[in-house]
C-alpha atoms as a PDB file:
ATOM      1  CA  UNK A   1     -18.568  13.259 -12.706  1.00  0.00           C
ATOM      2  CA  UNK A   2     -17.504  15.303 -15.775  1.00  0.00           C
ATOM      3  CA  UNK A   3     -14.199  14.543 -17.497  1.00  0.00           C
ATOM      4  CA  UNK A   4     -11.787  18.087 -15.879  1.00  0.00           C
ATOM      5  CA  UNK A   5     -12.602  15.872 -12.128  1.00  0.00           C
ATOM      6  CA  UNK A   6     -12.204  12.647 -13.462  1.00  0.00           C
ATOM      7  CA  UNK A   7      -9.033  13.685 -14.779  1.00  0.00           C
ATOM      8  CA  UNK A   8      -7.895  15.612 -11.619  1.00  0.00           C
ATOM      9  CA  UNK A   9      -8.698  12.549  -9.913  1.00  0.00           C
ATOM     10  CA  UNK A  10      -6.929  10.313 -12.046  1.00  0.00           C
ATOM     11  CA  UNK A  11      -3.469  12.953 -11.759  1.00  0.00           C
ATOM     12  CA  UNK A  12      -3.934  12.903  -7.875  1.00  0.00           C
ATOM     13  CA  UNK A  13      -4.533   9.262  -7.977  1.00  0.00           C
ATOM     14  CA  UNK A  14      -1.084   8.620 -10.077  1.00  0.00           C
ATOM     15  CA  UNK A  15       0.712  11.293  -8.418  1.00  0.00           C
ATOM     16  CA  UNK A  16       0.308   9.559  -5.069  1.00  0.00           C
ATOM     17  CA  UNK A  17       1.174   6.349  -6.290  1.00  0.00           C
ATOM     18  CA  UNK A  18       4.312   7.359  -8.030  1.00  0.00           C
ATOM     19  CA  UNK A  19       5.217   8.921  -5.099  1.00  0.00           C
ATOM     20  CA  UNK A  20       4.674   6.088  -3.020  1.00  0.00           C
ATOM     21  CA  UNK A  21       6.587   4.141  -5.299  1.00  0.00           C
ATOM     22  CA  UNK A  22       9.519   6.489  -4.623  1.00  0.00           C
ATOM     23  CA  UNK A  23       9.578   6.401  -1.349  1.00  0.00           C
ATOM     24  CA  UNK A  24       9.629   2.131  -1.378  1.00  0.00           C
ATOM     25  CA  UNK A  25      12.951   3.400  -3.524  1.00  0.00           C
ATOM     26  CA  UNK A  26      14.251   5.489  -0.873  1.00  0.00           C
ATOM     27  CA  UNK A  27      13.938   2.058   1.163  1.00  0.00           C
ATOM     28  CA  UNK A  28      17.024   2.232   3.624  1.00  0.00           C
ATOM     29  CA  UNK A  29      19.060  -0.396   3.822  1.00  0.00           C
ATOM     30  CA  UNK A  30      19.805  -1.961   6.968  1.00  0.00           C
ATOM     31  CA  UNK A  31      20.084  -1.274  10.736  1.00  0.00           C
ATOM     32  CA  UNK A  32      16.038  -0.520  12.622  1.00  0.00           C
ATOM     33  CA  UNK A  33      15.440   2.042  10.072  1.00  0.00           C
ATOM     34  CA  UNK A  34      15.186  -0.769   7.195  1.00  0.00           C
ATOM     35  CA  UNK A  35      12.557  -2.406  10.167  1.00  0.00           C
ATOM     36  CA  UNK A  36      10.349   0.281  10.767  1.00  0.00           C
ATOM     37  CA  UNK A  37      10.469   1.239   7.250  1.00  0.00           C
ATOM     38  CA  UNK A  38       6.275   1.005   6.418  1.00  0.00           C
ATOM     39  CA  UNK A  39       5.024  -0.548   3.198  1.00  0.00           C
ATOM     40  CA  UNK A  40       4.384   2.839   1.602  1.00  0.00           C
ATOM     41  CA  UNK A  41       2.547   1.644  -1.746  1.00  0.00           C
ATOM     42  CA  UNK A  42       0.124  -0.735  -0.253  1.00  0.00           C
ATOM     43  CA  UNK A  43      -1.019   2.240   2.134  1.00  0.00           C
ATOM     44  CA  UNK A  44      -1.288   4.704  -0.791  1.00  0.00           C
ATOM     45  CA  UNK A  45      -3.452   1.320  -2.496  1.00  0.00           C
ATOM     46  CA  UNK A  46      -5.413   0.872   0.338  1.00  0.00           C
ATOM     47  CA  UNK A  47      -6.902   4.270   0.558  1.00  0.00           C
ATOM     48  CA  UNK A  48      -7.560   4.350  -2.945  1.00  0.00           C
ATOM     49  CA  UNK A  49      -9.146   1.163  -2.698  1.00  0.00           C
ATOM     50  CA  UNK A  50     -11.563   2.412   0.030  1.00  0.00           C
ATOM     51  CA  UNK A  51     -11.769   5.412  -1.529  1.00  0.00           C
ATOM     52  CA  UNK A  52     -12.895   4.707  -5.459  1.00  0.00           C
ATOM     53  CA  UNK A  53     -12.500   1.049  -6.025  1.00  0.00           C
ATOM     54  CA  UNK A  54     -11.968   0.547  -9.897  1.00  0.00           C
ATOM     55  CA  UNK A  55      -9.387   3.180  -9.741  1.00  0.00           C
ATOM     56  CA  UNK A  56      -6.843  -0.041  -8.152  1.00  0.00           C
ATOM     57  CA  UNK A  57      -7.212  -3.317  -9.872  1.00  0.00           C
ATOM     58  CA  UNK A  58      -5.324  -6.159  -9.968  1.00  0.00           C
ATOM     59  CA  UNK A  59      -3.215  -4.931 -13.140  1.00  0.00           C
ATOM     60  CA  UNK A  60      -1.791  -1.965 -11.360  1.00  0.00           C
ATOM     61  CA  UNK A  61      -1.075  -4.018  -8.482  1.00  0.00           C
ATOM     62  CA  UNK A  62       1.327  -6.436 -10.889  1.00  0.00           C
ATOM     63  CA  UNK A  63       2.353  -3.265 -12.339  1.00  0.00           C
ATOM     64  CA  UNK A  64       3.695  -1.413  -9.525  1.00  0.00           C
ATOM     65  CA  UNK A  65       4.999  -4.673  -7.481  1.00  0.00           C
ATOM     66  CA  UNK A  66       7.202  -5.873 -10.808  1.00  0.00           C
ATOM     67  CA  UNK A  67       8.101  -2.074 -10.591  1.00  0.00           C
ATOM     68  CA  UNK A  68       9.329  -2.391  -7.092  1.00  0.00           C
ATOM     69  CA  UNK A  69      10.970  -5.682  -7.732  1.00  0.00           C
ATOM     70  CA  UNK A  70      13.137  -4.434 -10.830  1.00  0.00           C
ATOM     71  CA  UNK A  71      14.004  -1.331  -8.602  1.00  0.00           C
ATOM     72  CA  UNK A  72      14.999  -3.235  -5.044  1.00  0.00           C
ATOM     73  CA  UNK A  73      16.888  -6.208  -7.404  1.00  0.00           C
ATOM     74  CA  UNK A  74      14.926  -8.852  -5.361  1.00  0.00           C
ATOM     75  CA  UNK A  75      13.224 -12.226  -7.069  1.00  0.00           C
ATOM     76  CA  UNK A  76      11.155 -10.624  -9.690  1.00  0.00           C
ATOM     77  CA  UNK A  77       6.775 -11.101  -8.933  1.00  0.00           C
ATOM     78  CA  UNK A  78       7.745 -11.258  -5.047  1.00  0.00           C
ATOM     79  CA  UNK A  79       5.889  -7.846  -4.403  1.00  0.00           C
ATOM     80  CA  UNK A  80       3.652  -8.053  -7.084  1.00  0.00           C
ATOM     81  CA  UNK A  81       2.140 -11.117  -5.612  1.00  0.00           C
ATOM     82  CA  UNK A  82       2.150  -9.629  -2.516  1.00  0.00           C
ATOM     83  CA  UNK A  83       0.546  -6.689  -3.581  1.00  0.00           C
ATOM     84  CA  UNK A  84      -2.430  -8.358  -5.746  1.00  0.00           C
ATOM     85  CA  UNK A  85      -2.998 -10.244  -2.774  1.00  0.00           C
ATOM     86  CA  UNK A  86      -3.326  -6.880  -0.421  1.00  0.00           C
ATOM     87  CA  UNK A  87      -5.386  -5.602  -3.113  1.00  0.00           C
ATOM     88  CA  UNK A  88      -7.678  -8.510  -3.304  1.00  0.00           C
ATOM     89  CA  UNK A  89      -8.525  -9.465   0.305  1.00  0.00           C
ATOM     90  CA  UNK A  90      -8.955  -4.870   0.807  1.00  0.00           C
ATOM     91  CA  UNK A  91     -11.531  -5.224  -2.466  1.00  0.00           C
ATOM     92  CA  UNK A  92     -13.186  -8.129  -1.086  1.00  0.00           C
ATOM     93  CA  UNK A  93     -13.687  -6.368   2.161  1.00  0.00           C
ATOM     94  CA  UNK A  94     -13.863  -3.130   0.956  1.00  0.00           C
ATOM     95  CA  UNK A  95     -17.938  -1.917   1.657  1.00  0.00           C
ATOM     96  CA  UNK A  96     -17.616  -3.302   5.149  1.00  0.00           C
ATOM     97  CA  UNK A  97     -13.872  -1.413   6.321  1.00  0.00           C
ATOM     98  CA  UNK A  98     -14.423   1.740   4.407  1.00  0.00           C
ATOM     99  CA  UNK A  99     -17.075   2.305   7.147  1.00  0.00           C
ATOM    100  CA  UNK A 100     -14.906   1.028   9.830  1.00  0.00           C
ATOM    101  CA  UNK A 101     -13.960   3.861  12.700  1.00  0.00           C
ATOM    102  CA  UNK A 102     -10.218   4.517  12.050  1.00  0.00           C
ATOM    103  CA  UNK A 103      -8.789   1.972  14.773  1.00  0.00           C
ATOM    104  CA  UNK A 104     -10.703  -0.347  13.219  1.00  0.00           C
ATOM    105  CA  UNK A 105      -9.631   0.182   9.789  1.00  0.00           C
ATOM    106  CA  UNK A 106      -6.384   0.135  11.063  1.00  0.00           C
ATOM    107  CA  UNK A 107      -6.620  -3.408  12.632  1.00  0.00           C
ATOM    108  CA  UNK A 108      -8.036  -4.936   9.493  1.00  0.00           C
ATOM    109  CA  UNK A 109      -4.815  -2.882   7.471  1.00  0.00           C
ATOM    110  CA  UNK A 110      -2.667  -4.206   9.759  1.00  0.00           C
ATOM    111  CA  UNK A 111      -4.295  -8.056   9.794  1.00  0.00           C
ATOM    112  CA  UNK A 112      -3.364  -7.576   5.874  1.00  0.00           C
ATOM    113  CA  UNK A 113       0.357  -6.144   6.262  1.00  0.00           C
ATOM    114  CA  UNK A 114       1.002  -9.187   8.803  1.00  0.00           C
ATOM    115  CA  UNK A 115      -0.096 -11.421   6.436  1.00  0.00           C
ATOM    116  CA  UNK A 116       1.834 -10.162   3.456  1.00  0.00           C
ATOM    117  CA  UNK A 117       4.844 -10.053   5.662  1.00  0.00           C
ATOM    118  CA  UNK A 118       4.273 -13.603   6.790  1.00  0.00           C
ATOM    119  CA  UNK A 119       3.703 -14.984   3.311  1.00  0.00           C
ATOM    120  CA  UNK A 120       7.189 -12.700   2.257  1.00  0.00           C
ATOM    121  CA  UNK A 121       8.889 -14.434   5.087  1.00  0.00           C
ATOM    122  CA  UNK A 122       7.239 -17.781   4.137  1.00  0.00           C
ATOM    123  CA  UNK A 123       8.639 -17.098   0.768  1.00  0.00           C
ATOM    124  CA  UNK A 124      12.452 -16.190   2.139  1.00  0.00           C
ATOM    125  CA  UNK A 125      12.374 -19.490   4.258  1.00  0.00           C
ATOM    126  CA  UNK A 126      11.239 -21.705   0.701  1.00  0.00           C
ATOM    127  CA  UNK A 127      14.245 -20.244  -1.021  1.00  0.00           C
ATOM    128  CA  UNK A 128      16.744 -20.365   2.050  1.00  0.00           C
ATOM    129  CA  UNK A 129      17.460 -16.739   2.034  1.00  0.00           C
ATOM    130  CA  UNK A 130      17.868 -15.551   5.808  1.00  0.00           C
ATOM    131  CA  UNK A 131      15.074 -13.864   7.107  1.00  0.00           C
ATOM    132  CA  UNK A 132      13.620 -13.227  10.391  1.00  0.00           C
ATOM    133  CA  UNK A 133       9.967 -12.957  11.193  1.00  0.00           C
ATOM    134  CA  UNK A 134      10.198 -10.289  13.665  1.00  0.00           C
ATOM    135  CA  UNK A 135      11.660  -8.115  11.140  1.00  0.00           C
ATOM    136  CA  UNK A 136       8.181  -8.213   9.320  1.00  0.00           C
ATOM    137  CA  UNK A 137       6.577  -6.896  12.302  1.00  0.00           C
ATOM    138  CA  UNK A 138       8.088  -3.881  12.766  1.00  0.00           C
ATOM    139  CA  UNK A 139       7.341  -2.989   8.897  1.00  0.00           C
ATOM    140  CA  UNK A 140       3.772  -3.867   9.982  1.00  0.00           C
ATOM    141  CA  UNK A 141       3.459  -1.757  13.391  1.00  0.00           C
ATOM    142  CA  UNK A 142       4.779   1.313  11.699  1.00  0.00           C
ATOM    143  CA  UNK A 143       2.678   1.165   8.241  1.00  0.00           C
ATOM    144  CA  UNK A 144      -0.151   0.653  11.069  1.00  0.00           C
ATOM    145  CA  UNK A 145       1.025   3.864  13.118  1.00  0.00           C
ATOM    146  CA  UNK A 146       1.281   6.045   9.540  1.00  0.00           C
ATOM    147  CA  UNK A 147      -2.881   4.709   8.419  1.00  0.00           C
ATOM    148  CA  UNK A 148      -4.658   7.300   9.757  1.00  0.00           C
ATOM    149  CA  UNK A 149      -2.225  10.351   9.384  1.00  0.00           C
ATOM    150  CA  UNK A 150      -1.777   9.174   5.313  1.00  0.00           C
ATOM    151  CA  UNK A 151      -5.284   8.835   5.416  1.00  0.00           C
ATOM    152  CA  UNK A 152      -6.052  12.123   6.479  1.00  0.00           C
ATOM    153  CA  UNK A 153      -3.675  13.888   4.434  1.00  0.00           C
ATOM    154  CA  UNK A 154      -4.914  11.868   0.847  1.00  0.00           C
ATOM    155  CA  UNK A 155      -8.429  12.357   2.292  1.00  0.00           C
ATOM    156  CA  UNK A 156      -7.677  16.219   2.329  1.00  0.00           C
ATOM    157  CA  UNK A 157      -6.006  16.672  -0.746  1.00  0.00           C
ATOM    158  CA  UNK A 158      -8.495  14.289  -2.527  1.00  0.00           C
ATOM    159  CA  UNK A 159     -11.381  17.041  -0.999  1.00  0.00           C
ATOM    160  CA  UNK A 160      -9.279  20.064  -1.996  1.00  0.00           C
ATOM    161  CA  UNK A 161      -9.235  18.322  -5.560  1.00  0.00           C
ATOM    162  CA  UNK A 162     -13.370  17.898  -5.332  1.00  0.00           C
ATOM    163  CA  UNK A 163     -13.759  22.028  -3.948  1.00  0.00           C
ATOM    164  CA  UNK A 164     -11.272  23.179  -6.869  1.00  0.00           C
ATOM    165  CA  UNK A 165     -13.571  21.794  -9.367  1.00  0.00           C
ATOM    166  CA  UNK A 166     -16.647  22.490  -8.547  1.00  0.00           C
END
């Protein structure tokens, strides 16, 4: 791969991430929107993780959850561990779900959301913070629904990257 793709890849690769970032920001607060709202960084994660596997490691997982933890004010390494764990169970699993159909892929995606959400809830319940568990599975249902459409559209851009170049 020479270095003008590699770099391409690497802006398309941050862009999306920043980006999903954001829109764990734009997080509304509240009311069935805050429910439903899906866990936009881990998806963008996951498909790079399927995608090109050393381009999401561990670091970047630490990196972007202590991100989202100094941005939503909550107890700071909550996310991160969350995330690090998302991103290690998706890398062990990784040559086995990247070949999945898409309703498959989107079982095992949503097998790791419900468990993030369950170990976040877990977490809420150690430190007596009210929490329900149903609200996790909304968050879970709805990142499930958006897999295959975010997919598809990082899959496309990700191509249109590849065709530009070569």
């Amino acid at each position: 791969m020479n270095t003008t793709l590699k770099r391409h890849h690497q802006g398309l690769m941050w862009s999306s991430l920043l980006t999903a970032l954001m829109l764990e920001f734009w997080h509304p607060a509240g009311g069935l929107a805050d429910q439903l709202w899906p866990q936009w960084l881990m998806l963008v994660m996951a498909y790079w993780i399927l995608e090109r596997s050393r381009c999401v490691s561990m670091f970047r997982g630490v990196l972007f959850g202590l991100l989202l933890d100094l941005g939503r004010g909550v107890i700071l390494g909550q996310h991160a561990l969350l995330l690090v764990i998302g991103i290690f169970l998706l890398q062990q699993t990784r040559l086995r779900v990247r070949f999945y159909p898409m309703w498959q892929q989107t079982a095992a995606l949503a097998g790791i959301f419900l468990l993030q959400q369950g170990l976040q809830w877990g977490l809420y319940r150690w430190l007596h913070y009210p929490a329900q568990w149903q609200d996790g599975l909304w968050t879970v249902f709805s990142s499930a629904l958006l897999w295959p459409w975010l997919f598809l559209l990082l899959d496309r851009l990700n191509m249109w990257v590849r065709r530009s170049e070569a």
